[in-house]
C-alpha atoms as a PDB file:
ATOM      1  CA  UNK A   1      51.865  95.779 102.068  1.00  0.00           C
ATOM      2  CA  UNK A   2      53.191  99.313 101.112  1.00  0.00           C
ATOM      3  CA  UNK A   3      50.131 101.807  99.680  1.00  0.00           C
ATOM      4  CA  UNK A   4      50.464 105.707  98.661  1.00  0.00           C
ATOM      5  CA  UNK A   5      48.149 108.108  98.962  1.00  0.00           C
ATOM      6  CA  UNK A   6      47.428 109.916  95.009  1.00  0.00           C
ATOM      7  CA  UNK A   7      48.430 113.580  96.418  1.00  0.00           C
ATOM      8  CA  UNK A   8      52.170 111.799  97.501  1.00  0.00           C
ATOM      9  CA  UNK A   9      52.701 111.224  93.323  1.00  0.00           C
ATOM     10  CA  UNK A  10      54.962 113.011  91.860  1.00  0.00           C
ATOM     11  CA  UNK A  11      55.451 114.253  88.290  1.00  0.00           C
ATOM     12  CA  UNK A  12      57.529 112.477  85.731  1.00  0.00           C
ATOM     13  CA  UNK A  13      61.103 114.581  85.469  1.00  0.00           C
ATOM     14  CA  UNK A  14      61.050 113.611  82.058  1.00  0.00           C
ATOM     15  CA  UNK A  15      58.082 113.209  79.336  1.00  0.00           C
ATOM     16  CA  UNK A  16      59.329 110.321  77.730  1.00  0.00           C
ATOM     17  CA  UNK A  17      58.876 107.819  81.510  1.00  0.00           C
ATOM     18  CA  UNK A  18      55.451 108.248  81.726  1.00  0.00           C
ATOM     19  CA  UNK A  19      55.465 104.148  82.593  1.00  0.00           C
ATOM     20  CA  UNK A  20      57.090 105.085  86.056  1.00  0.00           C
ATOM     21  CA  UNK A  21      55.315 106.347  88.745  1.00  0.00           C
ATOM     22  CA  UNK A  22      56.864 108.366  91.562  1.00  0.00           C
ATOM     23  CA  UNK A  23      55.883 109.005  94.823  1.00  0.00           C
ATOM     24  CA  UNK A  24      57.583 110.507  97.812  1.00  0.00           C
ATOM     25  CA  UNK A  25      55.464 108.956 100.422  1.00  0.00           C
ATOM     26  CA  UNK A  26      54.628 105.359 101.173  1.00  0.00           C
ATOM     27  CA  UNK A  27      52.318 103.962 103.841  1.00  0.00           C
ATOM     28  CA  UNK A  28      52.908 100.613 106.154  1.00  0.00           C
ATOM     29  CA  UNK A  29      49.634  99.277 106.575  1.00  0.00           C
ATOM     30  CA  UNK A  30      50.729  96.543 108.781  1.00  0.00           C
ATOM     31  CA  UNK A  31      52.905  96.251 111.673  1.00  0.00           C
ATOM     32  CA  UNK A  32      55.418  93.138 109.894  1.00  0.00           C
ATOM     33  CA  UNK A  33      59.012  93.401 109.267  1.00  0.00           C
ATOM     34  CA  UNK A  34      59.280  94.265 105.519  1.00  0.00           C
ATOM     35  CA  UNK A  35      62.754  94.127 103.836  1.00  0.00           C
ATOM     36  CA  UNK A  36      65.323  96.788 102.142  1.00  0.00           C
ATOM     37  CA  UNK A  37      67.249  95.366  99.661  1.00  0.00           C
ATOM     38  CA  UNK A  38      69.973  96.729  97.381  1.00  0.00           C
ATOM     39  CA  UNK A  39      70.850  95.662  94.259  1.00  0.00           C
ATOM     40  CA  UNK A  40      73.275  96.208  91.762  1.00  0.00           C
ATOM     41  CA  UNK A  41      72.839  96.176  87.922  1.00  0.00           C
ATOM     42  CA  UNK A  42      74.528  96.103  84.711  1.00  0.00           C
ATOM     43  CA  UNK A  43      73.230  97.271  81.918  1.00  0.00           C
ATOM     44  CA  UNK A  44      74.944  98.068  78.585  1.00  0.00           C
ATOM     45  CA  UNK A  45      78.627  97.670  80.349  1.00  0.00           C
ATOM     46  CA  UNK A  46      77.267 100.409  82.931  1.00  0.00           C
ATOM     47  CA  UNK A  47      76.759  99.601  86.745  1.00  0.00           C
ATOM     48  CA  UNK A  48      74.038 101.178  88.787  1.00  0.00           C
ATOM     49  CA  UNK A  49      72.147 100.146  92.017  1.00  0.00           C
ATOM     50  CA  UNK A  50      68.787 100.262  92.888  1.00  0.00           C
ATOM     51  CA  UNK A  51      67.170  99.647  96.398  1.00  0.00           C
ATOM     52  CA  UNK A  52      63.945  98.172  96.780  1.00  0.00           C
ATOM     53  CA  UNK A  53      61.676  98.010  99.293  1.00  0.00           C
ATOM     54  CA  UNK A  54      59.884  94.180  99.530  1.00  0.00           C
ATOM     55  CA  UNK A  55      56.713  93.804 101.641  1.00  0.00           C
ATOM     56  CA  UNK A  56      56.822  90.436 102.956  1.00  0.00           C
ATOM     57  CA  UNK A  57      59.150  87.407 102.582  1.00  0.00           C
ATOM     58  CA  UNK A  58      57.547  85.594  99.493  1.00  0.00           C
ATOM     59  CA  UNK A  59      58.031  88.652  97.273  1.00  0.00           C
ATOM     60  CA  UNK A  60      61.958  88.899  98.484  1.00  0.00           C
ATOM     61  CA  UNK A  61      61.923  85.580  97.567  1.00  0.00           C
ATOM     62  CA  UNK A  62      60.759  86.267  94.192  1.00  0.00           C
ATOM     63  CA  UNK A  63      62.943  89.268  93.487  1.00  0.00           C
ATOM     64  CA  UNK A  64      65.926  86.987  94.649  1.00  0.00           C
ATOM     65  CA  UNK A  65      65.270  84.682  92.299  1.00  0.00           C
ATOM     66  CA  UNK A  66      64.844  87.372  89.486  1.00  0.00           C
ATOM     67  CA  UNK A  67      67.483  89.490  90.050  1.00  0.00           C
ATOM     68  CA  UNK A  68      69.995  87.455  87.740  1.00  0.00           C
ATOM     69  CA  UNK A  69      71.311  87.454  85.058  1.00  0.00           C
ATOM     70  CA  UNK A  70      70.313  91.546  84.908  1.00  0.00           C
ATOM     71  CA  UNK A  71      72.352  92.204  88.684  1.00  0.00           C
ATOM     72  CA  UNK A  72      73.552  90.627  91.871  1.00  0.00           C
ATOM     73  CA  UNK A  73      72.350  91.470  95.242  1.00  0.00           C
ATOM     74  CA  UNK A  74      74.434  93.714  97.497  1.00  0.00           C
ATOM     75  CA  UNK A  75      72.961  93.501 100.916  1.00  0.00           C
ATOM     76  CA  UNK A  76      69.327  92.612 102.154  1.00  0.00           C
ATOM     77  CA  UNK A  77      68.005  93.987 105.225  1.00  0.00           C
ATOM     78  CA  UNK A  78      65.016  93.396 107.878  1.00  0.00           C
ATOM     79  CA  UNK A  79      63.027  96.596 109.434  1.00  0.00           C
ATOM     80  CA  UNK A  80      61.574  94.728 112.275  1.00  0.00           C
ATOM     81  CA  UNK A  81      58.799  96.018 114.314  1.00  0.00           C
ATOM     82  CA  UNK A  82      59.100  96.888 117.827  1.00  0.00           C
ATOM     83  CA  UNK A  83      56.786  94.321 119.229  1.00  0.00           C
ATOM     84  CA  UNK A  84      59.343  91.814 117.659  1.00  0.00           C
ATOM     85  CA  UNK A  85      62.723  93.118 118.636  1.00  0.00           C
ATOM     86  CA  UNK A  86      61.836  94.223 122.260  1.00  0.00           C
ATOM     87  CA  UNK A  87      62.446  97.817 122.285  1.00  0.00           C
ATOM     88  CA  UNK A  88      59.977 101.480 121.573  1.00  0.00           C
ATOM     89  CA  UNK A  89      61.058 101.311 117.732  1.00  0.00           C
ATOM     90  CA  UNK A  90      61.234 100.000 114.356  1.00  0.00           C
ATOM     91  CA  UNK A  91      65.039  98.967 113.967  1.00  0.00           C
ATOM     92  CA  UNK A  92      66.373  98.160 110.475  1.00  0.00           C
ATOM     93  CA  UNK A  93      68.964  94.962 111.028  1.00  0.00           C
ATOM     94  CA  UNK A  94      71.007  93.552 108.675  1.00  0.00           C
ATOM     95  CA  UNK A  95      70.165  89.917 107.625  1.00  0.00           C
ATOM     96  CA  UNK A  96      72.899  87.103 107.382  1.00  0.00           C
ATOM     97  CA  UNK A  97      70.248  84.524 106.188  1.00  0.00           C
ATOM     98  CA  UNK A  98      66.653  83.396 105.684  1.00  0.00           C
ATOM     99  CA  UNK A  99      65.951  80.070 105.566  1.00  0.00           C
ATOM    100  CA  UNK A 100      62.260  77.656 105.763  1.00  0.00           C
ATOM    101  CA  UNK A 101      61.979  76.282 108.707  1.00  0.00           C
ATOM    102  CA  UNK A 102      58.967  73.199 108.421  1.00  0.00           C
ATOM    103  CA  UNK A 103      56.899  73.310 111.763  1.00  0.00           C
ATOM    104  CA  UNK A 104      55.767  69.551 112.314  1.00  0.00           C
ATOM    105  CA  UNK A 105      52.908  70.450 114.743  1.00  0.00           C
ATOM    106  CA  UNK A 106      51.192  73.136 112.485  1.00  0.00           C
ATOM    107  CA  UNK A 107      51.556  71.994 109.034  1.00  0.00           C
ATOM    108  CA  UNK A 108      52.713  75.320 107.591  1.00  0.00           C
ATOM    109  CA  UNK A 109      56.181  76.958 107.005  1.00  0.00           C
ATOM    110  CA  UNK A 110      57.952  79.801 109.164  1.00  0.00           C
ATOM    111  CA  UNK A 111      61.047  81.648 107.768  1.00  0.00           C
ATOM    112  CA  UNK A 112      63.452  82.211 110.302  1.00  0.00           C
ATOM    113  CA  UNK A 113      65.752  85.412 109.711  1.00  0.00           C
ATOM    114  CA  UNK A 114      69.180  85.169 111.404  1.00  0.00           C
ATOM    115  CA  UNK A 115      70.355  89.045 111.493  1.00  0.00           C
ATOM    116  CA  UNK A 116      73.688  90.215 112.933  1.00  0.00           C
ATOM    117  CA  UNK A 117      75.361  89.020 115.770  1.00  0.00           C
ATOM    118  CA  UNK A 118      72.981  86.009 115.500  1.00  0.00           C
ATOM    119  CA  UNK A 119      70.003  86.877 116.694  1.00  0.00           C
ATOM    120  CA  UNK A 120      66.699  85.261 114.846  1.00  0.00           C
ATOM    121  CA  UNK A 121      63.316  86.111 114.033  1.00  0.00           C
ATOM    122  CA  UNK A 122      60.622  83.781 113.409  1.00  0.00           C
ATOM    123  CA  UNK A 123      57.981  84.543 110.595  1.00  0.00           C
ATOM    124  CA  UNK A 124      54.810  82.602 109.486  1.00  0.00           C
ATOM    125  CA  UNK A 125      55.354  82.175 105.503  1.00  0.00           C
ATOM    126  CA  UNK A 126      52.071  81.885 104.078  1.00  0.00           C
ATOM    127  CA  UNK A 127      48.895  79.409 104.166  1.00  0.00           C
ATOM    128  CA  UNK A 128      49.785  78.946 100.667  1.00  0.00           C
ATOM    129  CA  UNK A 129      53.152  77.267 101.487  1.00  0.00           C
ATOM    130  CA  UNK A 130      53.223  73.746 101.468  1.00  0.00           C
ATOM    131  CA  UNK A 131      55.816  71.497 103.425  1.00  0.00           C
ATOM    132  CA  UNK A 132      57.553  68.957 101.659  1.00  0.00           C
ATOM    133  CA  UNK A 133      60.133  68.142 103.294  1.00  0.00           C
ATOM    134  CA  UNK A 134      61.849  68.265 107.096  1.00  0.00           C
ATOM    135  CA  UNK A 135      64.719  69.286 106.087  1.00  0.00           C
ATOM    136  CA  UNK A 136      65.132  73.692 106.289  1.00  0.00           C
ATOM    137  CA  UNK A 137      65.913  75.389 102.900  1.00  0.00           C
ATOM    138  CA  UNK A 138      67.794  78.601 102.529  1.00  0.00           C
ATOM    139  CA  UNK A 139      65.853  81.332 100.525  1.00  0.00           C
ATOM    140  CA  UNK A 140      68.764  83.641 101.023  1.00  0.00           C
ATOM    141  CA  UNK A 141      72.332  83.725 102.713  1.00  0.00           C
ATOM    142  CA  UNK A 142      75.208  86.704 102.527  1.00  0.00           C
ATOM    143  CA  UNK A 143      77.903  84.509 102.897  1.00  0.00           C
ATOM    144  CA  UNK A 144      76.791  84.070  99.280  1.00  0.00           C
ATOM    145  CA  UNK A 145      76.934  87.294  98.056  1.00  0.00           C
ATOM    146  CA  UNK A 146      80.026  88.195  95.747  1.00  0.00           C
END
């Protein structure tokens, strides 16, 4: 989960997007890969791109699924703790896919992230996940992207 302090908010550049808020500091309250994800939209025949930065793997999953009709993503990728990828810091990878892998033993779901060069990362989804079936499904894949 991201969080902001109130002093980090900055003022509205224009009276009129009062609905926005600003802020040029966010905080990482845990030590979890989160994901950076860019995205490119169409609105009114004009192209733009916006980058977001998703907390855990169910949100991405929801913003994947939300992104069309309004854009298309562009490229998605991991920042990945050090604990996880063996070394003294955070290192932002780019990930190739994401798919549910069903764990027979413990009941619950893990995503596993395949980033470049083909290295993987395995992530607990959720209590809230329920497996239905053995067979993995793919939440997201770039061979996919257009």
């Amino acid at each position: 989960m991201f969080f902001t302090q109130p002093a980090a908010e900055l003022r509205s550049p224009v009276p009129f997007d009062l609905k926005i808020k600003r802020w040029s500091v966010i905080e990482r309250d845990l030590n979890d890969p989160w994901f950076h994800v860019c995205i490119k939209m169409t609105e009114e025949e004009m192209e733009f791109g916006r980058t977001l930065l998703v907390s855990d793997v169910g949100y991405l999953e929801r913003v994947l699924n939300e992104v069309s009709p309004f854009g298309a993503v562009c490229s998605v990728m991991v920042m990945v703790p050090p604990h996880m990828n063996a070394s003294a810091h955070w290192r932002m990878e780019q990930v190739m896919s994401i798919n549910t892998v069903p764990d027979e033993s413990s009941g619950q779901a893990h995503v596993r992230l395949t980033v470049e060069h083909g290295k993987t990362y395995d992530l607990l989804r959720g209590k809230t996940v329920e497996v239905t079936s053995a067979i993995p499904q793919c939440i997201y894949s770039a061979s996919q992207l257009g």
